[in-house]
Protein backbone atom coordinates (compact mmCIF):
# COMPACT_ATOMS: atom_id res chain seq x y z
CA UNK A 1 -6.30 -0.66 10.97
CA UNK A 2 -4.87 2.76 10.18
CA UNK A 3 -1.05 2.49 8.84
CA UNK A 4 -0.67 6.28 8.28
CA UNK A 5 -2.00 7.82 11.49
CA UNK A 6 -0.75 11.23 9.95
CA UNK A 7 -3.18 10.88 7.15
CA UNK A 8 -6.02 8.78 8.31
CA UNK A 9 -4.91 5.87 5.74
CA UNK A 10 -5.94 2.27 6.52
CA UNK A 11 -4.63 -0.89 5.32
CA UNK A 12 -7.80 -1.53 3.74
CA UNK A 13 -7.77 2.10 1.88
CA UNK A 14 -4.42 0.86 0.20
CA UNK A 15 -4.85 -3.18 -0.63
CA UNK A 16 -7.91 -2.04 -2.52
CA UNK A 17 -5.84 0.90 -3.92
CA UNK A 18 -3.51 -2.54 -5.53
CA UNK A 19 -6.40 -4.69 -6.11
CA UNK A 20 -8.02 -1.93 -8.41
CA UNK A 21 -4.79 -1.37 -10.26
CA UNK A 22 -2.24 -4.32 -9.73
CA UNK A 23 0.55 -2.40 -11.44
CA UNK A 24 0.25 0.53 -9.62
CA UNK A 25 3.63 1.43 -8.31
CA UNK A 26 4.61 1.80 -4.75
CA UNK A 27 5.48 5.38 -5.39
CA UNK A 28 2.18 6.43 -7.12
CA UNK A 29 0.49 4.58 -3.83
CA UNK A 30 2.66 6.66 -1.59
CA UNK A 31 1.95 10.06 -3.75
CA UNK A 32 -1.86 9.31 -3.70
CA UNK A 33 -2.51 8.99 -0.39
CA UNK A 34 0.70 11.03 1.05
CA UNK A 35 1.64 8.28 2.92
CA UNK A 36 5.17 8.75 4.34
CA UNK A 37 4.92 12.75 3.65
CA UNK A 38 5.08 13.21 7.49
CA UNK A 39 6.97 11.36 10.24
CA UNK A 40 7.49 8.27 7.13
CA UNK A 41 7.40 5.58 9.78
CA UNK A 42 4.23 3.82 7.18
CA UNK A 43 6.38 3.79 3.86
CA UNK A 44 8.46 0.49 4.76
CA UNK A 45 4.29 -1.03 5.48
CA UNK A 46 3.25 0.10 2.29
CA UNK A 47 6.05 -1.45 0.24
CA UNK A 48 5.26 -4.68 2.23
CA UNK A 49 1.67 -4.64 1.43
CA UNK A 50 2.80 -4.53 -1.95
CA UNK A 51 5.14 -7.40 -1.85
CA UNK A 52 2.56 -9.56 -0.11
CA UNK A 53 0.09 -8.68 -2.49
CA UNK A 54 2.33 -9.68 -5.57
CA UNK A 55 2.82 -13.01 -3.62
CA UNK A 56 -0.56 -13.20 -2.87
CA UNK A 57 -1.36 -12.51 -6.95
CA UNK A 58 1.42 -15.01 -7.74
CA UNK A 59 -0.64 -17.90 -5.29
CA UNK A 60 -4.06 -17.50 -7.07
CA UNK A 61 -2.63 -17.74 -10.44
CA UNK A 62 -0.46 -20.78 -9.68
């Protein structure tokens, strides 16, 4: 499923982008893939993606 239409971006392209580098900021995501650069509508997805993925991280180590 494509979250940046503007930039052909899929969820998939960034949850691997966080599983490769967990500590990867939401900015450098945004930067790297130019997510939001356009019409923005896909930032507030990224930063959740992020936040469910700490969660997620949080889960498996628990």
């Amino acid at each position: 499923m494509y979250i940046c239409i503007c930039h052909a971006v899929s969820m998939d392209d960034i949850v691997k982008e966080f599983q490769k580098d967990p500590s990867k900021g939401i900015d450098k995501v945004l930067q790297q893939f130019k997510v939001g650069e356009d019409c923005g509508s896909c930032k507030e997805v990224v930063k959740q993606l992020k936040i469910d993925f700490i969660k997620q991280s949080i889960n498996w180590s628990s």
